[in-house]
Structures are given as structure tokens and as C-alpha cells.
PDB file of N, CA and C in Angstrom:
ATOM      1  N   UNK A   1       0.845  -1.174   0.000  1.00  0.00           N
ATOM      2  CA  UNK A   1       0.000   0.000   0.000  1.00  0.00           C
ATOM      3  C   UNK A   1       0.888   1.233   0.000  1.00  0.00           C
ATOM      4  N   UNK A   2       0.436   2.132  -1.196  1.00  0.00           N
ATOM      5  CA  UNK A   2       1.450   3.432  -0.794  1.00  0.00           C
ATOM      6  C   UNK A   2       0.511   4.265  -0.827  1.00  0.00           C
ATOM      7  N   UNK A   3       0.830   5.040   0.113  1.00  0.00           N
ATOM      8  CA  UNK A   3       0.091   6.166   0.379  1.00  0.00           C
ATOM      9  C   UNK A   3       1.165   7.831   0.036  1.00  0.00           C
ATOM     10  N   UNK A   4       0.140   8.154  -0.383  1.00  0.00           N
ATOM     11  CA  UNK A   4       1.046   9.802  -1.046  1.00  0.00           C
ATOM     12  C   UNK A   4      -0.349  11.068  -0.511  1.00  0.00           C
ATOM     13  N   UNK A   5       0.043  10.987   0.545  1.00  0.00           N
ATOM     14  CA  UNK A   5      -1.174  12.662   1.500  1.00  0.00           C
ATOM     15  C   UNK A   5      -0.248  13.739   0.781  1.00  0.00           C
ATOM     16  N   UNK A   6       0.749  14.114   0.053  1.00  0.00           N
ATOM     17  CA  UNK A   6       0.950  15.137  -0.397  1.00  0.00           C
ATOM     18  C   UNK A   6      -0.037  15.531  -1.566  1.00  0.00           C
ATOM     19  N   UNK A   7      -1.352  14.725  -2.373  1.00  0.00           N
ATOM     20  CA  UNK A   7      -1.609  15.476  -3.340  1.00  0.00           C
ATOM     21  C   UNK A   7      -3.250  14.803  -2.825  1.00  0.00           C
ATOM     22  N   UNK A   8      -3.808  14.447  -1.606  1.00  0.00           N
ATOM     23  CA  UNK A   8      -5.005  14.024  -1.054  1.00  0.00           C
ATOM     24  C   UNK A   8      -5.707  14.978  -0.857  1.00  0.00           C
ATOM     25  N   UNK A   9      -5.239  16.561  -1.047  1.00  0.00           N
ATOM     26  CA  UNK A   9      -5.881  17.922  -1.691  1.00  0.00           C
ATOM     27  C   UNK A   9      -6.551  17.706  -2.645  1.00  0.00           C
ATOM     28  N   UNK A  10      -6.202  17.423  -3.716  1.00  0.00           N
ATOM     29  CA  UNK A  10      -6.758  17.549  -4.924  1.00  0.00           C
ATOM     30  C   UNK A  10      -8.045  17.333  -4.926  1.00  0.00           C
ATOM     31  N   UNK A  11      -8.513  17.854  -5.376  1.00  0.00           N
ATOM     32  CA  UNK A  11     -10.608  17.615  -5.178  1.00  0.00           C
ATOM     33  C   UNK A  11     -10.687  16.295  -6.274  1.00  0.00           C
ATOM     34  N   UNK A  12     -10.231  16.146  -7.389  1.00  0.00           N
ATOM     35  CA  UNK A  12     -10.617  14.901  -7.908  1.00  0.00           C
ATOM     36  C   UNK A  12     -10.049  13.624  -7.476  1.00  0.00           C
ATOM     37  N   UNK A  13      -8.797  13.732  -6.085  1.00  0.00           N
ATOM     38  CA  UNK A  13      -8.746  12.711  -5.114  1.00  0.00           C
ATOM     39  C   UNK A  13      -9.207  12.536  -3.752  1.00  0.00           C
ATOM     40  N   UNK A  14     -10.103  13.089  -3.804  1.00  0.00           N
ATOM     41  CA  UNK A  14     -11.075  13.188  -2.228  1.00  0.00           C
ATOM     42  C   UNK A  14     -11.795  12.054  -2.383  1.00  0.00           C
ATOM     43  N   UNK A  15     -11.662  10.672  -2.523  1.00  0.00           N
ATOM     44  CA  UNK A  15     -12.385   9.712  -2.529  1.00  0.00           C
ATOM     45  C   UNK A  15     -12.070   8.777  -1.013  1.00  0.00           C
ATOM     46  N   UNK A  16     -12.768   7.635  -0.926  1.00  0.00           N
ATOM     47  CA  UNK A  16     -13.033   7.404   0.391  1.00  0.00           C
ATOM     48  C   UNK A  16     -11.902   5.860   0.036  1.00  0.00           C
ATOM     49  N   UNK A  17     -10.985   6.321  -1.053  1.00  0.00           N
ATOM     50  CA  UNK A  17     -10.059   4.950  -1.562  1.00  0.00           C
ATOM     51  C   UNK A  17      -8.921   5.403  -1.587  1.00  0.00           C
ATOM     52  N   UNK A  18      -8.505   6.855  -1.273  1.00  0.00           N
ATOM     53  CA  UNK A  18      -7.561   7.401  -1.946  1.00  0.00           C
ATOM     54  C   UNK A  18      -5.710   7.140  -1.274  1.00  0.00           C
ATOM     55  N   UNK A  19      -6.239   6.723   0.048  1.00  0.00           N
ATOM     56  CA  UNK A  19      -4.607   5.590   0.615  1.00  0.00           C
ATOM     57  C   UNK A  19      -4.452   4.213  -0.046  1.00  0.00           C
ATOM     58  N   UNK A  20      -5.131   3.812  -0.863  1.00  0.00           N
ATOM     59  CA  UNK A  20      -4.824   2.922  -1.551  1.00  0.00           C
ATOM     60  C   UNK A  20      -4.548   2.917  -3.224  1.00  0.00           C
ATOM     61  N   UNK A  21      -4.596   4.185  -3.130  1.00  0.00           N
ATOM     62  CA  UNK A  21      -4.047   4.568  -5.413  1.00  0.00           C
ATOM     63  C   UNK A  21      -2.317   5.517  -4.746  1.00  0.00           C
ATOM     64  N   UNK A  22      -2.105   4.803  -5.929  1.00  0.00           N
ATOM     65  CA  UNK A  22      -0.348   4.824  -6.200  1.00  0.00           C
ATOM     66  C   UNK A  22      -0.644   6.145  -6.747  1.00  0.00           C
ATOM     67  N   UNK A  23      -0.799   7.796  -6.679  1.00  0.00           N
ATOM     68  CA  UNK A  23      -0.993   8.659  -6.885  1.00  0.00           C
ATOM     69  C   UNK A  23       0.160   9.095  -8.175  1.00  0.00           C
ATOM     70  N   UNK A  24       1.522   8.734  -7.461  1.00  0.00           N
ATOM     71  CA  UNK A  24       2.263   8.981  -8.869  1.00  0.00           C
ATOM     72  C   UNK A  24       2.275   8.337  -9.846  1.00  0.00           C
ATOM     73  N   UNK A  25       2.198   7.242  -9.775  1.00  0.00           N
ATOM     74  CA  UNK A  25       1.544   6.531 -11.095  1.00  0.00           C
ATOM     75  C   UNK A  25       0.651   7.252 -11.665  1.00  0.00           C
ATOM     76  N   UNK A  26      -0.741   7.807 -11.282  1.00  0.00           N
ATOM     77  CA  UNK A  26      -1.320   8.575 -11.895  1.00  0.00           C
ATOM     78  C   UNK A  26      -0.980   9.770 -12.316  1.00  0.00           C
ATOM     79  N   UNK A  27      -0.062  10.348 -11.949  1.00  0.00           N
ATOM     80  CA  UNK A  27       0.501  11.921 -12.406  1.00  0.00           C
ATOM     81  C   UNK A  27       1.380  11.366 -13.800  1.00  0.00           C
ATOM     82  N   UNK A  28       2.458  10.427 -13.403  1.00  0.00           N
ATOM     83  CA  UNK A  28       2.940  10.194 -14.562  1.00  0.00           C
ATOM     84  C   UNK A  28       2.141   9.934 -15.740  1.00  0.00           C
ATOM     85  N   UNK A  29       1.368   8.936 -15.302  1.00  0.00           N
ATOM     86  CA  UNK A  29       0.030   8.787 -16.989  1.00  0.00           C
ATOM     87  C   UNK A  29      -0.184   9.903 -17.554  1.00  0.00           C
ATOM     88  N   UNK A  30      -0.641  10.940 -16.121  1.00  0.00           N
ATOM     89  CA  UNK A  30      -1.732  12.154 -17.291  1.00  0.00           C
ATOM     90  C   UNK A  30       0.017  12.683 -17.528  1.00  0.00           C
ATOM     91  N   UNK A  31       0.682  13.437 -16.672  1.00  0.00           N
ATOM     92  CA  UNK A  31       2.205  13.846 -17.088  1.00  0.00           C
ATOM     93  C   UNK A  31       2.655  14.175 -18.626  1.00  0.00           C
ATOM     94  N   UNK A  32       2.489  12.907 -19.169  1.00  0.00           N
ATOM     95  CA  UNK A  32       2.696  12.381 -20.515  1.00  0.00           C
ATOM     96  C   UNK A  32       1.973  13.042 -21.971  1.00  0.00           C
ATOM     97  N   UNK A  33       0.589  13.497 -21.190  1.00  0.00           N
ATOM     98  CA  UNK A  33       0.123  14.339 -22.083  1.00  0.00           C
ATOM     99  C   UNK A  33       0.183  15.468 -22.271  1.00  0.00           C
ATOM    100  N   UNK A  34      -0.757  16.292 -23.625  1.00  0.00           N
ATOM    101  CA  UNK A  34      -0.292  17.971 -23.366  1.00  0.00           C
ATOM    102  C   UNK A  34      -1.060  18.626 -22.083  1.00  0.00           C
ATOM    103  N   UNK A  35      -0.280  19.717 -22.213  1.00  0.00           N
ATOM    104  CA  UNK A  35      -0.947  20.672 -20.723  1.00  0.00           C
ATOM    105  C   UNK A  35      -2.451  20.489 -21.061  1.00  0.00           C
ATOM    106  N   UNK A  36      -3.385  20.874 -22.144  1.00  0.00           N
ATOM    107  CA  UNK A  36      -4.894  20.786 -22.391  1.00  0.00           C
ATOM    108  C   UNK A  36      -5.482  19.766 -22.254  1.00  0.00           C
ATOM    109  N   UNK A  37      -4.795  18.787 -22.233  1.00  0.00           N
ATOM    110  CA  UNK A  37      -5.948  17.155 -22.024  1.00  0.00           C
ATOM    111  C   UNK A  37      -5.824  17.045 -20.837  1.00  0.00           C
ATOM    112  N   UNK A  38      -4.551  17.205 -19.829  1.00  0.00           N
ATOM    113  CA  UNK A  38      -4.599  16.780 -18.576  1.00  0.00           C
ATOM    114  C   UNK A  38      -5.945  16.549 -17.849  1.00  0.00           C
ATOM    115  N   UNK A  39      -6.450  18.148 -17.419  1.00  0.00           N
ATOM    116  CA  UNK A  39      -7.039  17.789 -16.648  1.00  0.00           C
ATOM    117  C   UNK A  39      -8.676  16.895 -17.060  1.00  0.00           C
ATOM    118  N   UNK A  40      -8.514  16.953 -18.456  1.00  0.00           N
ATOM    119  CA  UNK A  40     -10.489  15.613 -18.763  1.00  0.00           C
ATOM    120  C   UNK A  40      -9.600  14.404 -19.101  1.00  0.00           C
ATOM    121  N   UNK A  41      -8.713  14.187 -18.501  1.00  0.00           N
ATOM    122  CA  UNK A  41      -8.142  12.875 -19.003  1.00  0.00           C
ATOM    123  C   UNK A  41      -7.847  12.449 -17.335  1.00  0.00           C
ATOM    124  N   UNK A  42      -7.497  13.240 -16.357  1.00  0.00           N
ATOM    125  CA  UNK A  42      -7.519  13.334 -15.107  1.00  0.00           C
ATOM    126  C   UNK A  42      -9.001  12.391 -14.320  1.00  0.00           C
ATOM    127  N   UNK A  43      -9.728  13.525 -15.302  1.00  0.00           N
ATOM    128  CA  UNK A  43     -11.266  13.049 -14.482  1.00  0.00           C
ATOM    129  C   UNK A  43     -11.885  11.875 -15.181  1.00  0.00           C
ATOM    130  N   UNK A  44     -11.172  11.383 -16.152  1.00  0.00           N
ATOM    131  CA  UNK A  44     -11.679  10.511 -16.836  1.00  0.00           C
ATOM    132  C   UNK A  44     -10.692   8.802 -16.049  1.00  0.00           C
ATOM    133  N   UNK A  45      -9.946   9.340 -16.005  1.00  0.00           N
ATOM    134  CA  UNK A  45      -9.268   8.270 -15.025  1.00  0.00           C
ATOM    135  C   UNK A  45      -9.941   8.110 -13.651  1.00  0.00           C
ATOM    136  N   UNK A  46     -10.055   9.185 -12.706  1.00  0.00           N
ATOM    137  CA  UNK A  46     -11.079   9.522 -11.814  1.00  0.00           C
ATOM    138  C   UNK A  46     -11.811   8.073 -11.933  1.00  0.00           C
ATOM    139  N   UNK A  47     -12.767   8.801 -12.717  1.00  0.00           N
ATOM    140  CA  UNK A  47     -14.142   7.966 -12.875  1.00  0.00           C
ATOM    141  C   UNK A  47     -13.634   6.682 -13.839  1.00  0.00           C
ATOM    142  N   UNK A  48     -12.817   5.944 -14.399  1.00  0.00           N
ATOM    143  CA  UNK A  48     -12.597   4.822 -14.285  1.00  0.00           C
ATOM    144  C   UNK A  48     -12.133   4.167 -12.961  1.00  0.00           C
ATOM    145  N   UNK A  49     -11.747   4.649 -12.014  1.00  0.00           N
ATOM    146  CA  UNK A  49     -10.832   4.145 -11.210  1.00  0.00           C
ATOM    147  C   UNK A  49     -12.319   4.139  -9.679  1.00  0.00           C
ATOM    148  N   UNK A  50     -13.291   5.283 -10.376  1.00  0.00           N
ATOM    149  CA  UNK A  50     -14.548   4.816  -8.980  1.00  0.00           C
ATOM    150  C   UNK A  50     -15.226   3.520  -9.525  1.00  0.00           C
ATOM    151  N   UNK A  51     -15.775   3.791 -10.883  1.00  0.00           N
ATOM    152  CA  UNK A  51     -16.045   2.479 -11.686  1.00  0.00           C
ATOM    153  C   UNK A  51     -15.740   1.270 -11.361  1.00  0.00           C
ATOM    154  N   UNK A  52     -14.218   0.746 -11.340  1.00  0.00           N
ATOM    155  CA  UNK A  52     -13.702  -0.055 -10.918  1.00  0.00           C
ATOM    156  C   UNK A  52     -13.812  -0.996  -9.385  1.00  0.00           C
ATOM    157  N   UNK A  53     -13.774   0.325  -8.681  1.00  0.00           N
ATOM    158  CA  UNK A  53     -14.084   0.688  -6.896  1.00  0.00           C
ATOM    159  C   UNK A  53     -15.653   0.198  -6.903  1.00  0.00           C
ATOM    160  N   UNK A  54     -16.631   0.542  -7.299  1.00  0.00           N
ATOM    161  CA  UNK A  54     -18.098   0.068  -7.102  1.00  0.00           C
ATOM    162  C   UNK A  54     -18.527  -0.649  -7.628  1.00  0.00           C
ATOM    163  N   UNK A  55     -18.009  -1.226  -8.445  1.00  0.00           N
ATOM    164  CA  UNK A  55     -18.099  -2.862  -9.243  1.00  0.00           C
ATOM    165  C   UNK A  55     -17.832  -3.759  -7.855  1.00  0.00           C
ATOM    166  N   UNK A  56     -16.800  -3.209  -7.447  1.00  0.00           N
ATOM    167  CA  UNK A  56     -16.119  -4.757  -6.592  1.00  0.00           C
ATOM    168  C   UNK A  56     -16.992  -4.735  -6.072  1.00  0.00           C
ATOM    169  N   UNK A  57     -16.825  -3.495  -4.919  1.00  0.00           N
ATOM    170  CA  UNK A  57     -17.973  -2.988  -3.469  1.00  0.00           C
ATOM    171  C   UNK A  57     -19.191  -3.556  -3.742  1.00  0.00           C
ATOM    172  N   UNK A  58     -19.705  -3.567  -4.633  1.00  0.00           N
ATOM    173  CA  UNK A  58     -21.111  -3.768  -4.991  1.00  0.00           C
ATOM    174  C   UNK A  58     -21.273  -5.544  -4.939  1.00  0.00           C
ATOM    175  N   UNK A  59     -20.035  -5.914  -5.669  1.00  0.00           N
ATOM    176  CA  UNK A  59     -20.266  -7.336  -6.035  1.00  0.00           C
ATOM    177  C   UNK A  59     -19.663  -8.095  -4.730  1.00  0.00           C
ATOM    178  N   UNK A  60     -18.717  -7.589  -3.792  1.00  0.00           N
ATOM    179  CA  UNK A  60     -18.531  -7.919  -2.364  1.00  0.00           C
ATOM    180  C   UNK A  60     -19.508  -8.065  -1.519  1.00  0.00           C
ATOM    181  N   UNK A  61     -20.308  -7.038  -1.349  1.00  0.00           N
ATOM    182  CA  UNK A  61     -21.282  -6.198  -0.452  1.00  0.00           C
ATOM    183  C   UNK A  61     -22.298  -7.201  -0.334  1.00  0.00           C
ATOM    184  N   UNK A  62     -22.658  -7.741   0.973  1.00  0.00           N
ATOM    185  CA  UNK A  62     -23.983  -8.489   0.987  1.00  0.00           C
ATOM    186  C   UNK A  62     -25.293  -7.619   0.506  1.00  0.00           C
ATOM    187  N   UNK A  63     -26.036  -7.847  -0.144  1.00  0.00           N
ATOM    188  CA  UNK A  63     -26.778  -6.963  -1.185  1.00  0.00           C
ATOM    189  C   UNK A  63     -28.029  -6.078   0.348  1.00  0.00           C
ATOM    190  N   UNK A  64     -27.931  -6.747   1.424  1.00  0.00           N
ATOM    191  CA  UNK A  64     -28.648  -5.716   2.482  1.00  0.00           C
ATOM    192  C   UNK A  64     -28.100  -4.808   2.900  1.00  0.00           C
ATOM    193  N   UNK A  65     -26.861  -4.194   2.702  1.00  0.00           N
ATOM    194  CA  UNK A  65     -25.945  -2.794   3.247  1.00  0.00           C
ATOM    195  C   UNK A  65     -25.718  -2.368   1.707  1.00  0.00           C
ATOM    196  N   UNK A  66     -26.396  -2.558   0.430  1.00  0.00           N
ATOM    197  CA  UNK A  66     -26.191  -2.152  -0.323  1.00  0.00           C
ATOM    198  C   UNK A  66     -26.734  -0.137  -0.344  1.00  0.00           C
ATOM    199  N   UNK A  67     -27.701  -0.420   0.130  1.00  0.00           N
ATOM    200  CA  UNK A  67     -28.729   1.301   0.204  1.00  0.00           C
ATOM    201  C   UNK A  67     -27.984   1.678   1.441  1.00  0.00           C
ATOM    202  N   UNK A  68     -27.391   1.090   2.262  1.00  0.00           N
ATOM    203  CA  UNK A  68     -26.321   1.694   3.565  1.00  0.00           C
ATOM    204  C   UNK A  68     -25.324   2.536   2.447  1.00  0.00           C
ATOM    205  N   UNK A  69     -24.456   1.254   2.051  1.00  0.00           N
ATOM    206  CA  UNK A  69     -23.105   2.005   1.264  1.00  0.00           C
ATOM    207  C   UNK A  69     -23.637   3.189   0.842  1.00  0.00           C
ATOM    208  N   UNK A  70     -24.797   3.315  -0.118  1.00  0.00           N
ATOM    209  CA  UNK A  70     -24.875   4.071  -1.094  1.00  0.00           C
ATOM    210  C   UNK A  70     -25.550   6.147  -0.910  1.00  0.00           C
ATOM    211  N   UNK A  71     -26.052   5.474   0.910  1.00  0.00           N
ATOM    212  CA  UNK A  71     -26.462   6.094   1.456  1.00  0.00           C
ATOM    213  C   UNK A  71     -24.977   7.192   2.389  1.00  0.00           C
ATOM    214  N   UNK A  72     -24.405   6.117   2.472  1.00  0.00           N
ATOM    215  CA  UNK A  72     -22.990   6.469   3.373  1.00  0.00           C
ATOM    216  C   UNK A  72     -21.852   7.614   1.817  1.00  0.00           C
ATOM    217  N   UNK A  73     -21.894   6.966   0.748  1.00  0.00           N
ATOM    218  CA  UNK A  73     -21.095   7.158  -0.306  1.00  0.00           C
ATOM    219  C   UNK A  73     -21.424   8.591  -0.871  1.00  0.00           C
ATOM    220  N   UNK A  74     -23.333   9.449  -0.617  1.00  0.00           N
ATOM    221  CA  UNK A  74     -23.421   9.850  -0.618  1.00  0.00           C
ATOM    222  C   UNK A  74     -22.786  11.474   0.111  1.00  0.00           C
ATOM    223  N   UNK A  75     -22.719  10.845   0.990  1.00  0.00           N
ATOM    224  CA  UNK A  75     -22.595  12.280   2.623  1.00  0.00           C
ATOM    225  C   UNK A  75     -21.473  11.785   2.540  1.00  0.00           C
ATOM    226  N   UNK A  76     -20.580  10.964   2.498  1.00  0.00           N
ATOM    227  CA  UNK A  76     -19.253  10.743   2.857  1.00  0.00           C
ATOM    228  C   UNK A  76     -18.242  10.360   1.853  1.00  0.00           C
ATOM    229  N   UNK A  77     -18.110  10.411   0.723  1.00  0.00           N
ATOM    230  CA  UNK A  77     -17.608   9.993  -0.666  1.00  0.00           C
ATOM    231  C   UNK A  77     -16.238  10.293  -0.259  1.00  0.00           C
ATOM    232  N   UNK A  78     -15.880  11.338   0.269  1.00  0.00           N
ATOM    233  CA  UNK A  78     -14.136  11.725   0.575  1.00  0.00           C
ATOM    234  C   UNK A  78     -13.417  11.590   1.894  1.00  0.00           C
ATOM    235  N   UNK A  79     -14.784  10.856   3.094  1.00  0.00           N
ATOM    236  CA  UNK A  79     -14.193  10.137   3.745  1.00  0.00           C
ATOM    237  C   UNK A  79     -13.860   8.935   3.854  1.00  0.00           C
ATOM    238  N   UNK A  80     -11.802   8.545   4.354  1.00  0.00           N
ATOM    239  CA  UNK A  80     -11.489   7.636   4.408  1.00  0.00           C
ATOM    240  C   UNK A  80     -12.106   6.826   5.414  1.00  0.00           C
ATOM    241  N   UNK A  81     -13.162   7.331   6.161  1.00  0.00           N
ATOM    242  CA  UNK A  81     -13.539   6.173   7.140  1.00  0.00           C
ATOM    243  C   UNK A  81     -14.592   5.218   6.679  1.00  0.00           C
ATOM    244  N   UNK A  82     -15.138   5.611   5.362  1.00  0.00           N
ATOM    245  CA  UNK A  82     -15.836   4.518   4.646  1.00  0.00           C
ATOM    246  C   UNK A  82     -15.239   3.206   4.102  1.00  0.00           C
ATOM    247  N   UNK A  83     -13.836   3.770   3.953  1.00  0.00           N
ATOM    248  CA  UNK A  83     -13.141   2.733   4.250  1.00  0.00           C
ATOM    249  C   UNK A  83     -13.079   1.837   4.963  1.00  0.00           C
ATOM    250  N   UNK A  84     -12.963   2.069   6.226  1.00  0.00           N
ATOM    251  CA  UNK A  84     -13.271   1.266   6.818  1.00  0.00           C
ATOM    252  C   UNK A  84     -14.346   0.586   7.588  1.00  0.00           C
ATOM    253  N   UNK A  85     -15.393   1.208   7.158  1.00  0.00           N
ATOM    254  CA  UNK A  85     -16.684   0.672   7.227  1.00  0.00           C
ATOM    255  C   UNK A  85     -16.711  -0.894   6.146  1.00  0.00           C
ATOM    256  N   UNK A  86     -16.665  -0.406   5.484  1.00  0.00           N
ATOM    257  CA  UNK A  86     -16.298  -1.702   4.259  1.00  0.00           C
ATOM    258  C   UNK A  86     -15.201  -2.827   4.663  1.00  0.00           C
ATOM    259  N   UNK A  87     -14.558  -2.329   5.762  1.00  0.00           N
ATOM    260  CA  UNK A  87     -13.018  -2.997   6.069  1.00  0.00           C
ATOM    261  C   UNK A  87     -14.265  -4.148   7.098  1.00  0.00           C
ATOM    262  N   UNK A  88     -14.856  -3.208   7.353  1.00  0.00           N
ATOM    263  CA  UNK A  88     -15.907  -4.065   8.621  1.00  0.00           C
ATOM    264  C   UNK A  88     -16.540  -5.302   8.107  1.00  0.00           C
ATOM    265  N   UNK A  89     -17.015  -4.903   6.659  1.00  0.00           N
ATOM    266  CA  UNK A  89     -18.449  -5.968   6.210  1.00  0.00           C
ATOM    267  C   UNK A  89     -17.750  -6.802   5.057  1.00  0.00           C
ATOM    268  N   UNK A  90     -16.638  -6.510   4.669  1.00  0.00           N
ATOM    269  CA  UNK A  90     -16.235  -6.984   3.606  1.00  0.00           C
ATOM    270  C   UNK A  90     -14.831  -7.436   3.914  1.00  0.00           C
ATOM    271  N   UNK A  91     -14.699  -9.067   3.792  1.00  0.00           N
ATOM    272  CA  UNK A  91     -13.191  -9.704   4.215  1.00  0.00           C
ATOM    273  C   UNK A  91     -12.076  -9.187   3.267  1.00  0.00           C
ATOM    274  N   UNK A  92     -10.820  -8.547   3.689  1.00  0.00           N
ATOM    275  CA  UNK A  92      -9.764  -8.253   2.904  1.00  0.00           C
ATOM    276  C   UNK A  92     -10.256  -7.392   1.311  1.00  0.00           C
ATOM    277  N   UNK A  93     -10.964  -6.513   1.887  1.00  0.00           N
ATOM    278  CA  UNK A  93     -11.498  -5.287   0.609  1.00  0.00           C
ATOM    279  C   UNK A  93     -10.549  -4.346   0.383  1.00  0.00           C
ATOM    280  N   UNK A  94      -9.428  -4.164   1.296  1.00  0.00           N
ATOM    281  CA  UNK A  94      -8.568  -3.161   1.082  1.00  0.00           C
ATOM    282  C   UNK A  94      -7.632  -4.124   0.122  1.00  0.00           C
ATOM    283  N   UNK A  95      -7.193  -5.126   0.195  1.00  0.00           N
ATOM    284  CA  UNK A  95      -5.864  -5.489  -1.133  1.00  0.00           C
ATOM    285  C   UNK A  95      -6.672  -5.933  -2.072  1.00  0.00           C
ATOM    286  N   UNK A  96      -8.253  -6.325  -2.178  1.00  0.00           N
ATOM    287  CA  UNK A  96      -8.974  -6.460  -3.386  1.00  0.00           C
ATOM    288  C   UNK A  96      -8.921  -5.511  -4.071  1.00  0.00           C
ATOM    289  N   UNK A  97      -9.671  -3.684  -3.412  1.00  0.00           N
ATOM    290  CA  UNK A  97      -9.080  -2.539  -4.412  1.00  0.00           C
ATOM    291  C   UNK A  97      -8.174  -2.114  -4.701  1.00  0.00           C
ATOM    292  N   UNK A  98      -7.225  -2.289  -4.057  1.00  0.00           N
ATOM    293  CA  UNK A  98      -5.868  -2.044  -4.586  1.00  0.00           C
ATOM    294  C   UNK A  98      -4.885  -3.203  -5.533  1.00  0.00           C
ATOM    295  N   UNK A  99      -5.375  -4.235  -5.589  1.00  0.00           N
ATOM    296  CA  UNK A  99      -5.385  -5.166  -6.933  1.00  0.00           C
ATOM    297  C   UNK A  99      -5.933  -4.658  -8.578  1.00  0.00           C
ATOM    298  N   UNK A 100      -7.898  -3.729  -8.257  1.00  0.00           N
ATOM    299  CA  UNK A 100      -8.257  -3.854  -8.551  1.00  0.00           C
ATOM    300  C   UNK A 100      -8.040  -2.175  -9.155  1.00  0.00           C
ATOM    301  N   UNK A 101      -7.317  -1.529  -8.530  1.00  0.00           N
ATOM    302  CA  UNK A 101      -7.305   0.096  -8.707  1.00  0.00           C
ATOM    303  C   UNK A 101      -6.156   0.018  -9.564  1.00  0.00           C
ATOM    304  N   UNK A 102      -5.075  -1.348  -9.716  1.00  0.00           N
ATOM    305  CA  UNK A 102      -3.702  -1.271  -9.768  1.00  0.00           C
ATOM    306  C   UNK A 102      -3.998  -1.839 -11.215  1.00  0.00           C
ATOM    307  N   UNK A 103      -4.435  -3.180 -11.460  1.00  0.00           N
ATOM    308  CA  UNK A 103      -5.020  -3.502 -12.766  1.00  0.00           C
ATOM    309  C   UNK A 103      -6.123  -2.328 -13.925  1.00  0.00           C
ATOM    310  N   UNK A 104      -6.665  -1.542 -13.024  1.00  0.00           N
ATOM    311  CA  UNK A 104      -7.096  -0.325 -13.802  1.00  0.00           C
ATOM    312  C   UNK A 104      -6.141   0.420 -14.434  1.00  0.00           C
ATOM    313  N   UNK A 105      -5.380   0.811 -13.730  1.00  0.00           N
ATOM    314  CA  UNK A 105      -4.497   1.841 -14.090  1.00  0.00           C
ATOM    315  C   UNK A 105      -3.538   1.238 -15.056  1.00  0.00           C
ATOM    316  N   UNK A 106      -3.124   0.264 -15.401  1.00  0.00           N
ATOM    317  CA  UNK A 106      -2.513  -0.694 -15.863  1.00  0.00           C
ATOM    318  C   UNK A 106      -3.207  -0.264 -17.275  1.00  0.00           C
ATOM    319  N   UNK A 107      -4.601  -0.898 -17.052  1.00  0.00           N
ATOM    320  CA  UNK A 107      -4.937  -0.699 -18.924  1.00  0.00           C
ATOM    321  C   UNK A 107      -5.559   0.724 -18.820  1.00  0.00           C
ATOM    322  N   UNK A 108      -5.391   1.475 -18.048  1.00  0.00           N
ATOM    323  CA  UNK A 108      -5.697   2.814 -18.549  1.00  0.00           C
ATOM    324  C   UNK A 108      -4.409   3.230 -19.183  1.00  0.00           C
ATOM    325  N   UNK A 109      -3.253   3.319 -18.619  1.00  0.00           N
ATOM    326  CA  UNK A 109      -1.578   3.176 -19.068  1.00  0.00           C
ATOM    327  C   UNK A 109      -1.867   2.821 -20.538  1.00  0.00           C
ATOM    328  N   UNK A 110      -1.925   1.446 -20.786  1.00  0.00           N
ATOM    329  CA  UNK A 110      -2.067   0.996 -22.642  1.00  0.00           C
ATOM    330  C   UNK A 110      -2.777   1.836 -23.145  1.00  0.00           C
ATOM    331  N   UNK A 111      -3.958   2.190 -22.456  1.00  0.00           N
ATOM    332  CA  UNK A 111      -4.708   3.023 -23.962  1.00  0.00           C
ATOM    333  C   UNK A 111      -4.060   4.337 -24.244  1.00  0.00           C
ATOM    334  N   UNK A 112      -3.088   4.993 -22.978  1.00  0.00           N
ATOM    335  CA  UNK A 112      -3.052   6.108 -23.502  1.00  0.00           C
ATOM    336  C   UNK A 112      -1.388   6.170 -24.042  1.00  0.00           C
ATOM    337  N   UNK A 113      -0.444   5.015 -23.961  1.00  0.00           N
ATOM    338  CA  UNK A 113       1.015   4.781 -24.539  1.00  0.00           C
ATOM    339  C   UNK A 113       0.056   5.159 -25.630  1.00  0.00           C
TER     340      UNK A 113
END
């Protein structure tokens, strides 16, 4: 797990996952492009990388804390303690998303080499 709180500012990393994304990995991806795509290529990673995150959650999640999560994800989307709410109901969910955040980024990487 690497954690990078130097860029957990960023409003498009205020997610309730964000000690578990390799942050420079993601700078380097967008990095690579021109200054003008960065930032919709930013949010487009973003939202592959919640995508990814609520697939699992969802398909983990005993389907009765499903309107909990979604209720919690609402009011709390950029707190890390939803984290561990999930750490609660769901066995070993923290190295599942970070398998699962790490394989994202992976073929987000190919499409944009």
C-alpha cells in the first residue's frame, strides 16, 4: 500500500479509496500528455478508477448494506472512514481494491502509450 497525503488535496482525489491509489503513477500517466488534455483525461481516469471501486464494493457487499453504502457514499464519498466501514463488512477489501485500482491503471496506461 502506498500512500502519497501530499496530493489528497486535490478535489478529484477526495475519494473514500484514496490511501490505496499509487498517486504517482497517476501523475505520470496524465504527465505524458499535453498541458490541455490533462485535466479531462484526469477526471476521466477519476471515474474509471470509482467504476472499478463500485463494481467490486457492490459485487462484495452483501446486497442488504447495499442502500447503507450508497447512502454512506453519498454524505461521505471523501471520507477515508468509509473505508473502513467496508473494512468491517467486507473480508480483505482493502488489497482487493488495490489489486483492482492497480489492474485499472494498468490498462488505462495501454490506452493512452
Amino acid at each position: 500500500m502506498i500512500v502519497n497525503h501530499a496530493h489528497s488535496h486535490h478535489p478529484s482525489r477526495a475519494v473514500f479509496y484514496r490511501s490505496i491509489v499509487d498517486w504517482s503513477r497517476v501523475d505520470a500517466m496524465v504527465s505524458r500528455l499535453p498541458l490541455d488534455q490533462r485535466p479531462e483525461v484526469l477526471e476521466l481516469v477519476m471515474s474509471c478508477l470509482d467504476h472499478a471501486v463500485m463494481e467490486c464494493v457492490f459485487h462484495r457487499l452483501d446486497v442488504d448494506r447495499h442502500h447503507t453504502f450508497l447512502v454512506l457514499c453519498q454524505d461521505r464519498y471523501h471520507d477515508e472512514g468509509l473505508l473502513e466501514w467496508l473494512k468491517q463488512h467486507i473480508d480483505d477489501i482493502e488489497s482487493e481494491l488495490s489489486s483492482i485500482i492497480d489492474r485499472t491503471k494498468t490498462q488505462i496506461d495501454q490506452v493512452l502509450e
